[in-house]
N, C-alpha and C. Protein backbone atom coordinates (compact mmCIF):
# COMPACT_ATOMS: atom_id res chain seq x y z
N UNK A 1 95.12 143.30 111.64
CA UNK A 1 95.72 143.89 110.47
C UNK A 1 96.13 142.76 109.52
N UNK A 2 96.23 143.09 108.14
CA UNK A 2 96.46 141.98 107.63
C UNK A 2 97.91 141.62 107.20
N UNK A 3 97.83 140.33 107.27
CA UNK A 3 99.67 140.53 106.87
C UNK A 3 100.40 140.91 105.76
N UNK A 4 101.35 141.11 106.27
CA UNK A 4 101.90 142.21 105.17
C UNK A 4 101.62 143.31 105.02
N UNK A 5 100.34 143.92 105.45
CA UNK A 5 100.12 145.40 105.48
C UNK A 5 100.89 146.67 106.07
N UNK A 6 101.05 146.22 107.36
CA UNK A 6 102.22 146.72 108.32
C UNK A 6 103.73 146.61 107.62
N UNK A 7 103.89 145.73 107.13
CA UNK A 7 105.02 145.54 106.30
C UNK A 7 105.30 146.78 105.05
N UNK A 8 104.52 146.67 104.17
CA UNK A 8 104.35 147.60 103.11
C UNK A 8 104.32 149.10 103.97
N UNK A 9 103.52 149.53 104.50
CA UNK A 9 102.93 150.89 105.19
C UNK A 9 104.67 150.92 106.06
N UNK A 10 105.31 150.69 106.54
CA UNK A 10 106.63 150.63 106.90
C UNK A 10 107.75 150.86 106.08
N UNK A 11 107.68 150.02 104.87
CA UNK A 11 108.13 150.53 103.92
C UNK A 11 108.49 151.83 103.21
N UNK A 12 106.93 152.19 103.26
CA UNK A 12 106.55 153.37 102.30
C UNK A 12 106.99 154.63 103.82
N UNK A 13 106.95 154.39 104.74
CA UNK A 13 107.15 155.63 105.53
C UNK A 13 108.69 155.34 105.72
N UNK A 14 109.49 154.31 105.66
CA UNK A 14 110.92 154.69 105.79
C UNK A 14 111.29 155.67 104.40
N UNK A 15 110.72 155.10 103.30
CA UNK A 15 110.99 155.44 101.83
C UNK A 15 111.00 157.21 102.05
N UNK A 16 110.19 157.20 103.09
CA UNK A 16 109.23 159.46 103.03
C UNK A 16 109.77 159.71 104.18
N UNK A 17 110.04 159.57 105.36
CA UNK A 17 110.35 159.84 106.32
C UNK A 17 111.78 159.21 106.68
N UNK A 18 111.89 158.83 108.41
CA UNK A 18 113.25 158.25 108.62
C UNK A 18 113.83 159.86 108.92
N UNK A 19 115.45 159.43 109.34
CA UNK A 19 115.73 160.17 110.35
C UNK A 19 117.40 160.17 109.38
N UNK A 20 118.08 161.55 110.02
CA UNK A 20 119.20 161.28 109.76
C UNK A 20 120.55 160.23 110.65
N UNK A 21 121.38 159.93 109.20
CA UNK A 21 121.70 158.67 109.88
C UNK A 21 123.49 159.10 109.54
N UNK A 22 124.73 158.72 109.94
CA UNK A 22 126.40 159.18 109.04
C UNK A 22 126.61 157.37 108.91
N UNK A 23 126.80 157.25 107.55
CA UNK A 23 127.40 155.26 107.83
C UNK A 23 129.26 155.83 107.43
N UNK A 24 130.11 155.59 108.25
CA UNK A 24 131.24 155.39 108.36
C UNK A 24 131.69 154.58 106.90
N UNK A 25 132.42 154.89 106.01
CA UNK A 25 132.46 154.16 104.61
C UNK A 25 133.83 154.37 104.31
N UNK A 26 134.75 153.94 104.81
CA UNK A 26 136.29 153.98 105.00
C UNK A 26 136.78 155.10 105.63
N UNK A 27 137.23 156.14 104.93
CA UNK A 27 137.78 157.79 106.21
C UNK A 27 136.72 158.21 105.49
N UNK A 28 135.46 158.35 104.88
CA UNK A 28 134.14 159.38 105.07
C UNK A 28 133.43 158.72 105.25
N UNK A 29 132.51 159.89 105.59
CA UNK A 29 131.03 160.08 106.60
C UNK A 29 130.23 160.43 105.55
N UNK A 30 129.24 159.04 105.22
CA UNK A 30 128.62 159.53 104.09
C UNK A 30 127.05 159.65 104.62
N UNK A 31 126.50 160.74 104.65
CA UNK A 31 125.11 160.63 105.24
C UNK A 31 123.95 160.20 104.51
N UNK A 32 122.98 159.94 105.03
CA UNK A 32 121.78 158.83 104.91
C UNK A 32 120.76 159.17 105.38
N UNK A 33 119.20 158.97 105.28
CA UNK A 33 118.17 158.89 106.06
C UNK A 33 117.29 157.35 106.19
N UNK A 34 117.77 156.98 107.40
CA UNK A 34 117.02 156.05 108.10
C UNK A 34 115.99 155.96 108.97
N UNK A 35 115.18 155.06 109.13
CA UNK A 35 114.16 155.19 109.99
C UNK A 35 114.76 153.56 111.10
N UNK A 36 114.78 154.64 112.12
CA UNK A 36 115.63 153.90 113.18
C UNK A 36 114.52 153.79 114.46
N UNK A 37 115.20 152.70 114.96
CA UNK A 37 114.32 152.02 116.48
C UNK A 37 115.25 151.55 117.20
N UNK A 38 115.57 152.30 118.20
CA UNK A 38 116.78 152.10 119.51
C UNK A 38 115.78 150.73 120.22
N UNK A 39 116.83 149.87 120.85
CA UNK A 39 116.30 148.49 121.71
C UNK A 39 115.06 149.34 122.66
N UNK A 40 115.23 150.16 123.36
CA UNK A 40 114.12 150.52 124.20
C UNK A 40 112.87 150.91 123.48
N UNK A 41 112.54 150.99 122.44
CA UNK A 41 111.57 151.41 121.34
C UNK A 41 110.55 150.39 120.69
N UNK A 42 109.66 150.91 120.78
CA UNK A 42 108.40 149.79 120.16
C UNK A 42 108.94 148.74 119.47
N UNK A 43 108.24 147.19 119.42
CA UNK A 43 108.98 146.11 118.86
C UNK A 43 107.58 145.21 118.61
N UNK A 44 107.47 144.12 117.99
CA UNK A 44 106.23 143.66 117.74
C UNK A 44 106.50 142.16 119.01
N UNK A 45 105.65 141.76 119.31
CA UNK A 45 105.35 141.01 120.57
C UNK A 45 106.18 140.14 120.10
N UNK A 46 107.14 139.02 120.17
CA UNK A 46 108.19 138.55 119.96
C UNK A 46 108.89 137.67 120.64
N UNK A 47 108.26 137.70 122.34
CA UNK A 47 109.31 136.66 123.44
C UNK A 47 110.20 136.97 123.84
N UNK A 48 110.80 137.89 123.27
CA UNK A 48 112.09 138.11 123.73
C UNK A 48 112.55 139.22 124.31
N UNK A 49 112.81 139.28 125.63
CA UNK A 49 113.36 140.95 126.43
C UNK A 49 113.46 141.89 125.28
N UNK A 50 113.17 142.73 126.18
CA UNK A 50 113.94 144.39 125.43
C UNK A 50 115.18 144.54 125.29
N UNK A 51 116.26 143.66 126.54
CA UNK A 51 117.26 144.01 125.94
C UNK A 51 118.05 143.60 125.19
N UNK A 52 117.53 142.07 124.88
CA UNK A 52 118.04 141.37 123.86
C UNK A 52 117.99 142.21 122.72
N UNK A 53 117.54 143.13 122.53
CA UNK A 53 117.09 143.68 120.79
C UNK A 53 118.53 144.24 120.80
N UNK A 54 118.24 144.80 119.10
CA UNK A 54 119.82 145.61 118.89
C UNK A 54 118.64 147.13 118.26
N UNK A 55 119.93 147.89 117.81
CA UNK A 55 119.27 148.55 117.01
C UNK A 55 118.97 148.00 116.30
N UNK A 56 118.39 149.02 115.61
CA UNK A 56 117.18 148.46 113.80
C UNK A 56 117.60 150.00 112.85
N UNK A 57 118.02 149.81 111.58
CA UNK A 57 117.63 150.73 110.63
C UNK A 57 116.92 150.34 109.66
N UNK A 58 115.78 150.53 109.03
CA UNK A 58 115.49 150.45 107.92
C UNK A 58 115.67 151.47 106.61
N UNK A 59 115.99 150.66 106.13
CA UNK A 59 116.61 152.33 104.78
C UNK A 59 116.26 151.16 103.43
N UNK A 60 115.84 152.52 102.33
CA UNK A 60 115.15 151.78 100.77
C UNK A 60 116.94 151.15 100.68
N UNK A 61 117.00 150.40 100.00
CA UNK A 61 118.23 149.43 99.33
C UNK A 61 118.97 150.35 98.85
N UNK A 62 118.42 151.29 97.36
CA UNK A 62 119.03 151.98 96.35
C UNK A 62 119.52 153.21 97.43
N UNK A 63 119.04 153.46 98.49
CA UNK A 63 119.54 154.82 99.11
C UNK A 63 120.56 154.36 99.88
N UNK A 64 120.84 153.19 100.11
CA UNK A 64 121.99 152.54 101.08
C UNK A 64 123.06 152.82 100.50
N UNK A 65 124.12 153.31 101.44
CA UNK A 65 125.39 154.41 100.54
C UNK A 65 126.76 152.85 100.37
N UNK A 66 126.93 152.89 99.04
CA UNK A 66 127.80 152.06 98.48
C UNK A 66 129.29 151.50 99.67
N UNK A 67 129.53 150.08 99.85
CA UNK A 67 130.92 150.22 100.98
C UNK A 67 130.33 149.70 102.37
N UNK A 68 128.97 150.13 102.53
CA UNK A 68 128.56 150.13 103.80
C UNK A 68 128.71 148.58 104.51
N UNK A 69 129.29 147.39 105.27
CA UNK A 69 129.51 146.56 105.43
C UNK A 69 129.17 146.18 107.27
N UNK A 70 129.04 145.19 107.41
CA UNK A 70 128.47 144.10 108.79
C UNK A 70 130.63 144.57 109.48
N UNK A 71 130.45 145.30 110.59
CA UNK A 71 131.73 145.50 111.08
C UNK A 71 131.87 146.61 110.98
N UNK A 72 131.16 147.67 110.02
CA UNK A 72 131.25 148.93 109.64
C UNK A 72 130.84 149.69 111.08
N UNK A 73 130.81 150.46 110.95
CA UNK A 73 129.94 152.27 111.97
C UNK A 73 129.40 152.93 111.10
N UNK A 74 127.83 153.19 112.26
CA UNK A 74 126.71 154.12 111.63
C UNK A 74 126.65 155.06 112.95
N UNK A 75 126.32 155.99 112.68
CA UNK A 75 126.51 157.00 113.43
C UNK A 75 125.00 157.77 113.86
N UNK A 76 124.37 157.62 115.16
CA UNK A 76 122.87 157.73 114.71
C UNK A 76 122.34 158.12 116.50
N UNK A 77 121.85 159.46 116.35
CA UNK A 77 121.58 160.41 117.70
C UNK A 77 122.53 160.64 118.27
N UNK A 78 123.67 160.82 117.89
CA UNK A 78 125.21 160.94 117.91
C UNK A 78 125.79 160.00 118.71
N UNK A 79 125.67 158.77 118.76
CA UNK A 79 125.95 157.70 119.17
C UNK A 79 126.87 156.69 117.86
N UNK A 80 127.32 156.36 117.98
CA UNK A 80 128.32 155.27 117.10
C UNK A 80 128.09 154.38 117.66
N UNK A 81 127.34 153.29 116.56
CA UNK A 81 127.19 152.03 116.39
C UNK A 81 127.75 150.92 115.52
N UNK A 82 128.06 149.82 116.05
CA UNK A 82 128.55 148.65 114.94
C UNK A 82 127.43 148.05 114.35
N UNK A 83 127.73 147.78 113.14
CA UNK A 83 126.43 147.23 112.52
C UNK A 83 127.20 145.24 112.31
N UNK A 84 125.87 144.91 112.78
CA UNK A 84 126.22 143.47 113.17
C UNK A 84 125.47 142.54 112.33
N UNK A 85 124.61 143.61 111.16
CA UNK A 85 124.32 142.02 109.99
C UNK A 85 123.17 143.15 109.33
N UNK A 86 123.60 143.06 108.06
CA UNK A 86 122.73 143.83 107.02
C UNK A 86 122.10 142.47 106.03
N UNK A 87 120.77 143.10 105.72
CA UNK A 87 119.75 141.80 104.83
C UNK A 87 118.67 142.56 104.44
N UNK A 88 119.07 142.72 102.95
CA UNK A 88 117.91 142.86 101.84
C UNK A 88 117.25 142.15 101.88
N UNK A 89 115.46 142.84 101.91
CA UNK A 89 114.29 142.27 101.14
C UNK A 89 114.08 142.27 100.09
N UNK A 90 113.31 141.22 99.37
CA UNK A 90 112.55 141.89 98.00
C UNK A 90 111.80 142.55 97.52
N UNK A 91 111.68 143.62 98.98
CA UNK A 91 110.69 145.09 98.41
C UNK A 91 111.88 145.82 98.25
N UNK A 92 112.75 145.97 98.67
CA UNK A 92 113.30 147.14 98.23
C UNK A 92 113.65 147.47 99.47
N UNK A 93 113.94 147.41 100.48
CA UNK A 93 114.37 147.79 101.73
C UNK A 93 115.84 146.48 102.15
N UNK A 94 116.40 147.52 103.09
CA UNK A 94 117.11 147.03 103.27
C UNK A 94 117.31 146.93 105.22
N UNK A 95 117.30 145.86 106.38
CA UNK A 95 117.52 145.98 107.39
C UNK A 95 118.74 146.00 108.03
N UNK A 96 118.97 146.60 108.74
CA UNK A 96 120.71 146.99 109.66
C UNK A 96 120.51 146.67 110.70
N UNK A 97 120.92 145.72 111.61
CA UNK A 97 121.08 145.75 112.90
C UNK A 97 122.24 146.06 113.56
N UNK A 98 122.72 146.77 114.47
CA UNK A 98 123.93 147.39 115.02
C UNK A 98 123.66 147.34 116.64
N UNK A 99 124.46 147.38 117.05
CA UNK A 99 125.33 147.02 118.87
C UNK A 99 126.11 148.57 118.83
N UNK A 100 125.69 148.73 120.23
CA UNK A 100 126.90 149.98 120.82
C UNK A 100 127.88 149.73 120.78
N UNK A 101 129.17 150.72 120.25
CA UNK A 101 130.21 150.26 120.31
C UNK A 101 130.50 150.52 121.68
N UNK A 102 131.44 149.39 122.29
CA UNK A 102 131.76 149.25 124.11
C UNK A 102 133.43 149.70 123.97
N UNK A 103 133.52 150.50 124.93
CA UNK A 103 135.15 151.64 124.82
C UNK A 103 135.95 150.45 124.98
């Protein structure tokens, strides 16, 4: 495949598809659609265990709900997660990685 292709085509299906997502944004629950990949979930060959991964959201930038911050909670297969480092591309997407929160 060529590079970047997978990239773009990823893009364009978080942009149309994706899943529902709640990002915690002080006392509301502001909902979202992300296209999400739990650690046990397809990953591109990489070196590194499965369980090293975290989650993954990908969501377009402009749909990312205002507040949303690295320390925050996303709320996603009714699981509550910490999100542990958000980073815009220059397509227009935006990546979330998040950790279970541990009681």
């Amino acid at each position: 495949m060529l590079p970047g292709l997978y990239q773009r085509m990823s893009n364009r299906l978080a942009q149309v598809m994706g899943e529902p997502v709640v990002f915690v944004v002080g006392a509301a629950e502001v909902p979202a659609q992300a296209h999400y990949r739990a650690p046990w979930e397809g990953h591109d060959a990489s070196g590194f265990p499965v369980e090293s991964q975290q989650h993954t959201l990908d969501i377009p930038t402009a749909r990312l709900p205002a507040g949303v911050v690295e320390g925050g909670t996303v709320l996603v297969r009714m699981a509550a997660l910490r999100i542990t480092e958000i980073s815009a591309d220059d397509g227009g997407m935006t990546r979330i990685l998040a950790a279970e929160l541990r009681a």
